[in-house]
N, C-alpha and C. Protein backbone atom coordinates (compact mmCIF):
# COMPACT_ATOMS: atom_id res chain seq x y z
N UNK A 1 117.80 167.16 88.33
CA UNK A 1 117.82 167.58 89.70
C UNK A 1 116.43 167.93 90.22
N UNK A 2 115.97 168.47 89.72
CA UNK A 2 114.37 168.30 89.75
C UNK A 2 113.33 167.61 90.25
N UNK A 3 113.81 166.27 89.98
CA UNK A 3 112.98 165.11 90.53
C UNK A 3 113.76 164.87 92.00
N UNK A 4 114.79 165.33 91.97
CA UNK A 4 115.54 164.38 93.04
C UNK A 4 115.36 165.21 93.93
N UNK A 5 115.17 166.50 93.60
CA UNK A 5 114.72 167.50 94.89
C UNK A 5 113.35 167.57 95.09
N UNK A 6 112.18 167.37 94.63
CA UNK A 6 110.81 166.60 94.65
C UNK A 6 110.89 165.33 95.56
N UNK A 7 111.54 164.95 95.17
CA UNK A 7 111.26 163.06 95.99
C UNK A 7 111.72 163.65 97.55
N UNK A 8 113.03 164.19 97.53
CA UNK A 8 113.16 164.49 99.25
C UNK A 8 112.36 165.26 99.78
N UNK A 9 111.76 166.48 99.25
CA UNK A 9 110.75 167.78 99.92
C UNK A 9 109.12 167.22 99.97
N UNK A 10 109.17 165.84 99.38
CA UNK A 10 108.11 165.04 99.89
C UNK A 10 107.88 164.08 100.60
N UNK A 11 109.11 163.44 100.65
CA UNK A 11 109.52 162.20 102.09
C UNK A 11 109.69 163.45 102.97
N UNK A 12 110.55 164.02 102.96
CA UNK A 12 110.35 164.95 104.55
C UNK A 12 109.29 165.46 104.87
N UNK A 13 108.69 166.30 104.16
CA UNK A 13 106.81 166.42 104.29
C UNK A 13 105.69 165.38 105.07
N UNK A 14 106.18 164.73 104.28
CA UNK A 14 105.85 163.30 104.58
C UNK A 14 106.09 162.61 105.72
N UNK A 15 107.30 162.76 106.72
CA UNK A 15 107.79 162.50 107.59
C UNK A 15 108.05 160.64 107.64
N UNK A 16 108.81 160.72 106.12
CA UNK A 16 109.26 159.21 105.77
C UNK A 16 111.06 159.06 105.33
N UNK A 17 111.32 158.18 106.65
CA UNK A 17 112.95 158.75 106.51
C UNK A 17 113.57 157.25 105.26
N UNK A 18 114.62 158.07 105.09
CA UNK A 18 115.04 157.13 104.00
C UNK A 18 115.06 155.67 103.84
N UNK A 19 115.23 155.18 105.05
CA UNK A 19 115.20 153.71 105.58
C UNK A 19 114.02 153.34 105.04
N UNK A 20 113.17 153.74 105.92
CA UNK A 20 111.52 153.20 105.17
C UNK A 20 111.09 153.53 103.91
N UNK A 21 111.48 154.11 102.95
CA UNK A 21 111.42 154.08 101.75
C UNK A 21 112.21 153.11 101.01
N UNK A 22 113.75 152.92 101.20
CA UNK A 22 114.37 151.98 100.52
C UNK A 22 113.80 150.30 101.18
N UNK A 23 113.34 150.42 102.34
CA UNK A 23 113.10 148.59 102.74
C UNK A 23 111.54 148.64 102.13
N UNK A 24 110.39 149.62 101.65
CA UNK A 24 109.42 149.31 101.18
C UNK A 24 109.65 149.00 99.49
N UNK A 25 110.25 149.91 99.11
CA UNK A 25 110.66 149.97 97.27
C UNK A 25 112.00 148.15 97.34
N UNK A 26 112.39 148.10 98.22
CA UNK A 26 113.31 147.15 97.80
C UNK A 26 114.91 147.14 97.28
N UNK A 27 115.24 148.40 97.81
CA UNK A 27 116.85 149.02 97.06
C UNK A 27 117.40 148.81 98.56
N UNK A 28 118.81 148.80 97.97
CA UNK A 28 119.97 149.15 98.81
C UNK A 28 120.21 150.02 99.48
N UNK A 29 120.81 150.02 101.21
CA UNK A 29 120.37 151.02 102.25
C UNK A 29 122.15 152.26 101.31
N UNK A 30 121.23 153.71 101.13
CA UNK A 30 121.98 154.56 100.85
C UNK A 30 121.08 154.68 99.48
N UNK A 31 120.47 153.79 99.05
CA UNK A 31 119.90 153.99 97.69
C UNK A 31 119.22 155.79 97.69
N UNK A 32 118.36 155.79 98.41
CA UNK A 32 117.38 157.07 98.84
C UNK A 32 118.52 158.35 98.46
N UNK A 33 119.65 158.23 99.66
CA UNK A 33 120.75 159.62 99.21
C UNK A 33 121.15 159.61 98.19
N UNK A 34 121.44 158.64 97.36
CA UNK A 34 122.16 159.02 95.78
C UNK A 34 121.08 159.96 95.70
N UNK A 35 119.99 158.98 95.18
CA UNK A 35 118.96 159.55 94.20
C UNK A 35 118.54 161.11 94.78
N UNK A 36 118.05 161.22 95.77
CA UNK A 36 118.05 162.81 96.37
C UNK A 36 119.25 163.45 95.97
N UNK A 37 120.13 163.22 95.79
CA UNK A 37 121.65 164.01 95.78
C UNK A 37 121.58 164.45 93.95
N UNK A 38 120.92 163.51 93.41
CA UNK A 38 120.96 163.85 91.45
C UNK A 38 122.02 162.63 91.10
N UNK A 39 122.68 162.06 92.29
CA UNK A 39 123.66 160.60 91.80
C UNK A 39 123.35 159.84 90.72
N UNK A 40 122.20 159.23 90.99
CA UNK A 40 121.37 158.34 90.17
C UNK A 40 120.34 158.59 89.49
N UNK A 41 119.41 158.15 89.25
CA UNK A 41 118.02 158.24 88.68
C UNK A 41 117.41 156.92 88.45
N UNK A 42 116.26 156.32 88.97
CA UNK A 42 115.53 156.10 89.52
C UNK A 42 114.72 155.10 87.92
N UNK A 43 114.45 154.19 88.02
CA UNK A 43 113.83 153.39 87.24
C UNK A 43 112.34 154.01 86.82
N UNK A 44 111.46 153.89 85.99
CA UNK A 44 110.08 154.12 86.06
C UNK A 44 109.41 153.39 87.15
N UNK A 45 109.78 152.28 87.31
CA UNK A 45 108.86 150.83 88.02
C UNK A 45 109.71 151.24 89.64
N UNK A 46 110.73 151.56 89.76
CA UNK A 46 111.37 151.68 91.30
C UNK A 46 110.04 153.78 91.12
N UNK A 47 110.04 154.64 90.91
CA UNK A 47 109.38 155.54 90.61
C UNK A 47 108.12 155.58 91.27
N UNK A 48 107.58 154.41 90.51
CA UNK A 48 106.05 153.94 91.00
C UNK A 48 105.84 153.46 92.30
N UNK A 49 107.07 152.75 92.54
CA UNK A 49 106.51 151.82 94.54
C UNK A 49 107.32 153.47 95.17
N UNK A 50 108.17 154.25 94.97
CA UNK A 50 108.64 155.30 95.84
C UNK A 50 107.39 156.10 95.80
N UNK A 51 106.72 156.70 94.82
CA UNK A 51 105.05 157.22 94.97
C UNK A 51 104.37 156.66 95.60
N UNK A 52 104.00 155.59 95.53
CA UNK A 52 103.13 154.29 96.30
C UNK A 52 103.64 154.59 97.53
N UNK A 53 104.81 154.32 98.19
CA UNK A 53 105.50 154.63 99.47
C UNK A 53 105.80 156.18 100.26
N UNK A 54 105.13 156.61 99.21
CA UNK A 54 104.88 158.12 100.11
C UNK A 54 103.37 158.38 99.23
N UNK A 55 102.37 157.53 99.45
CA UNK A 55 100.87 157.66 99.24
C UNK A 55 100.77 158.84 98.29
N UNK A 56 101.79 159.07 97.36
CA UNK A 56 101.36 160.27 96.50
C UNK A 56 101.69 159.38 94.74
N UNK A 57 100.62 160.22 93.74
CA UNK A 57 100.55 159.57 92.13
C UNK A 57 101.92 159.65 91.79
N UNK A 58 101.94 158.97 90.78
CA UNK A 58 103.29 158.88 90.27
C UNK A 58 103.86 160.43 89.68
N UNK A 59 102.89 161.22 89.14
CA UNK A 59 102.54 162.55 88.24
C UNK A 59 103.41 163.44 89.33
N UNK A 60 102.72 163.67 90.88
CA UNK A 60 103.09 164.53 91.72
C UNK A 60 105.03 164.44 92.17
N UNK A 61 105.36 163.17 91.35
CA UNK A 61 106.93 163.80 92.01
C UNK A 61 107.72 164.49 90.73
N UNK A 62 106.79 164.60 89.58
CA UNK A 62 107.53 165.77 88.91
C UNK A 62 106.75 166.93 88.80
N UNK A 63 105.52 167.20 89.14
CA UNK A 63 105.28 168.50 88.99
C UNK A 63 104.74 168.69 90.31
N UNK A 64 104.84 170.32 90.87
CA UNK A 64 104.03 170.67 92.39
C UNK A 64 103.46 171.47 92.15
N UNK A 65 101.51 170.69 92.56
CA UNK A 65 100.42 171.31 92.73
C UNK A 65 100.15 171.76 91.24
N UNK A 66 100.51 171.08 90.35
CA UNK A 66 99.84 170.93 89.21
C UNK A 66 100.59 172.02 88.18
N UNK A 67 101.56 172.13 88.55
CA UNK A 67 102.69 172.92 87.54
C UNK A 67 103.73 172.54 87.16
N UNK A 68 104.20 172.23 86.18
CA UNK A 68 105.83 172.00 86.10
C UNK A 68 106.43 172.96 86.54
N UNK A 69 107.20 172.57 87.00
CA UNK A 69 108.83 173.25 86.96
C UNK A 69 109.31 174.09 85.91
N UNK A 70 109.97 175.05 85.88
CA UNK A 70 110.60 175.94 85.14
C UNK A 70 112.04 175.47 84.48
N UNK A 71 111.98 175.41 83.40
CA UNK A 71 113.26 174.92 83.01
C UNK A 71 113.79 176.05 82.37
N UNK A 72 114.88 176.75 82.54
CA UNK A 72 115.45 177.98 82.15
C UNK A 72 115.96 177.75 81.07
N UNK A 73 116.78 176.53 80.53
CA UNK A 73 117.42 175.78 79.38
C UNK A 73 116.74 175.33 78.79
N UNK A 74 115.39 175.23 78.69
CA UNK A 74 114.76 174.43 77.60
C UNK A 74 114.39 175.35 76.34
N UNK A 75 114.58 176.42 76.37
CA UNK A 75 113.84 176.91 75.34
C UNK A 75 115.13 176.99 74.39
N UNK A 76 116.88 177.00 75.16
CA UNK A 76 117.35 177.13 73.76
C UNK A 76 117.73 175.55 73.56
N UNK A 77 117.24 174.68 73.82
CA UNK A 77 117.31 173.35 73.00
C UNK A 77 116.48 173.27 71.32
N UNK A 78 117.35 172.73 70.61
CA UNK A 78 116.95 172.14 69.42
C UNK A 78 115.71 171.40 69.50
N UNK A 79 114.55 171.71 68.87
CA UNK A 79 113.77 170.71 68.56
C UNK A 79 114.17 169.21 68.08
N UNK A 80 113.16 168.10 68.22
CA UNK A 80 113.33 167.39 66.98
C UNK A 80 113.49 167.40 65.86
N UNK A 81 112.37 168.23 65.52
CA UNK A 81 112.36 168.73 63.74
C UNK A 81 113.37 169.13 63.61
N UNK A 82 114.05 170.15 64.47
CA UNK A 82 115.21 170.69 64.07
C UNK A 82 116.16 169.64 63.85
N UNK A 83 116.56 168.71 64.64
CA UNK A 83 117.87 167.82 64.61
C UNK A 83 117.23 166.74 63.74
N UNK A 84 116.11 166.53 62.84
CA UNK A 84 115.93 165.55 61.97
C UNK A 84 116.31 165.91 60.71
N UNK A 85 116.06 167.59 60.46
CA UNK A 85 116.24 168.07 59.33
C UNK A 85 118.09 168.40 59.21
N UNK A 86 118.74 168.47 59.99
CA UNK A 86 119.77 168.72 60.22
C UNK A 86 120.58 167.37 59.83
N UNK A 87 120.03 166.58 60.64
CA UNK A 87 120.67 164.66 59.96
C UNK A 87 120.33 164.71 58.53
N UNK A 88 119.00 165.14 58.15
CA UNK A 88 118.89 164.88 56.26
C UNK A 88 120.18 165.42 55.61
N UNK A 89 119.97 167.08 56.09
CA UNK A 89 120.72 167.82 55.25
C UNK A 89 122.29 167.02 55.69
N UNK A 90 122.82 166.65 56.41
CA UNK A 90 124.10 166.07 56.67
C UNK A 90 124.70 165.07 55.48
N UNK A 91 123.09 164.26 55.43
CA UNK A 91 123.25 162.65 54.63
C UNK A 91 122.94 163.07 53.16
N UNK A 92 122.62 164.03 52.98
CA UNK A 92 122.57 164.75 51.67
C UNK A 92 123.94 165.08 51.36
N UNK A 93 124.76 165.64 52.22
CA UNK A 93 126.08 166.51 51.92
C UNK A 93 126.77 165.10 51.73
N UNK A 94 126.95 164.32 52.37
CA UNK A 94 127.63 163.30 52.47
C UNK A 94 127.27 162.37 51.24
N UNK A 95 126.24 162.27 51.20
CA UNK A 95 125.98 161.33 49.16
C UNK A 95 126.21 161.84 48.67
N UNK A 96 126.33 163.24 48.33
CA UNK A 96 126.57 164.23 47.10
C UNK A 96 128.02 164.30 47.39
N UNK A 97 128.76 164.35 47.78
CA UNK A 97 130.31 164.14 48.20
C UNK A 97 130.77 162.70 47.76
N UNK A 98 129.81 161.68 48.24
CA UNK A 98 130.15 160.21 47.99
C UNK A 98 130.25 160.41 46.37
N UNK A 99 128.93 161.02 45.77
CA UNK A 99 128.41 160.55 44.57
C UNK A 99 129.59 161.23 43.25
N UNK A 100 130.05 162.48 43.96
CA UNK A 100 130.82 163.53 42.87
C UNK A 100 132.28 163.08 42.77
N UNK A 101 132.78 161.94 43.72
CA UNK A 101 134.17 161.20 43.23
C UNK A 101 134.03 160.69 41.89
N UNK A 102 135.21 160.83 41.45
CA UNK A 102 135.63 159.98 40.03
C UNK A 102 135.87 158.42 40.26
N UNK A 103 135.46 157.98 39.80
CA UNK A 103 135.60 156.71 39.66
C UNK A 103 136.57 155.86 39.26
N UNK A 104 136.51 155.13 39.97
CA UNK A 104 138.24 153.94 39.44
C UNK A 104 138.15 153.43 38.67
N UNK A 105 138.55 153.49 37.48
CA UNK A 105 138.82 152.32 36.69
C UNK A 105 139.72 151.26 36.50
């Protein structure tokens, strides 16, 4: 939601209504409201001509004035490390389970 509330508080800034953003980027008329709304999300390469089309870097429609955003949920996410070591130990439990069956004869 983040981005999608960035992209509109800078076309309106901007004083670029949705029309002229979707006939410069090349999308479908209504394309602009999904994506403002959090509907959709937005290609890297459609990203780049919507920056291009409101004369601002690609960088500025996720962070303002050189800050990210606050993410209140990020800190209790799992690392990577965490969820890599977590798959080992899984595939460990699971061979040692495979391995401790008796065997058919």
């Amino acid at each position: 939601m983040v981005l999608a509330h960035r992209l509109r508080v800078i076309r309106v800034a901007k004083q670029v209504s949705p029309a002229d953003i979707e006939m410069v980027i090349g999308v479908p008329a209504g394309y602009v409201f999904q994506v403002e709304e959090g509907d959709i999300v937005p290609s890297i390469e459609t990203l780049e001509k919507w920056a291009k089309a409101l004369d601002v870097s690609l960088g500025s429609l996720f962070v303002d004035d050189g800050v990210a955003p606050f993410l209140s949920n990020l800190p209790n996410r799992l690392s990577s490390d965490h969820i890599a070591r977590a798959c080992s130990e899984k595939k460990k439990r699971r061979f040692r389970n495979i391995s401790m069956r008796p065997h058919a004869h």
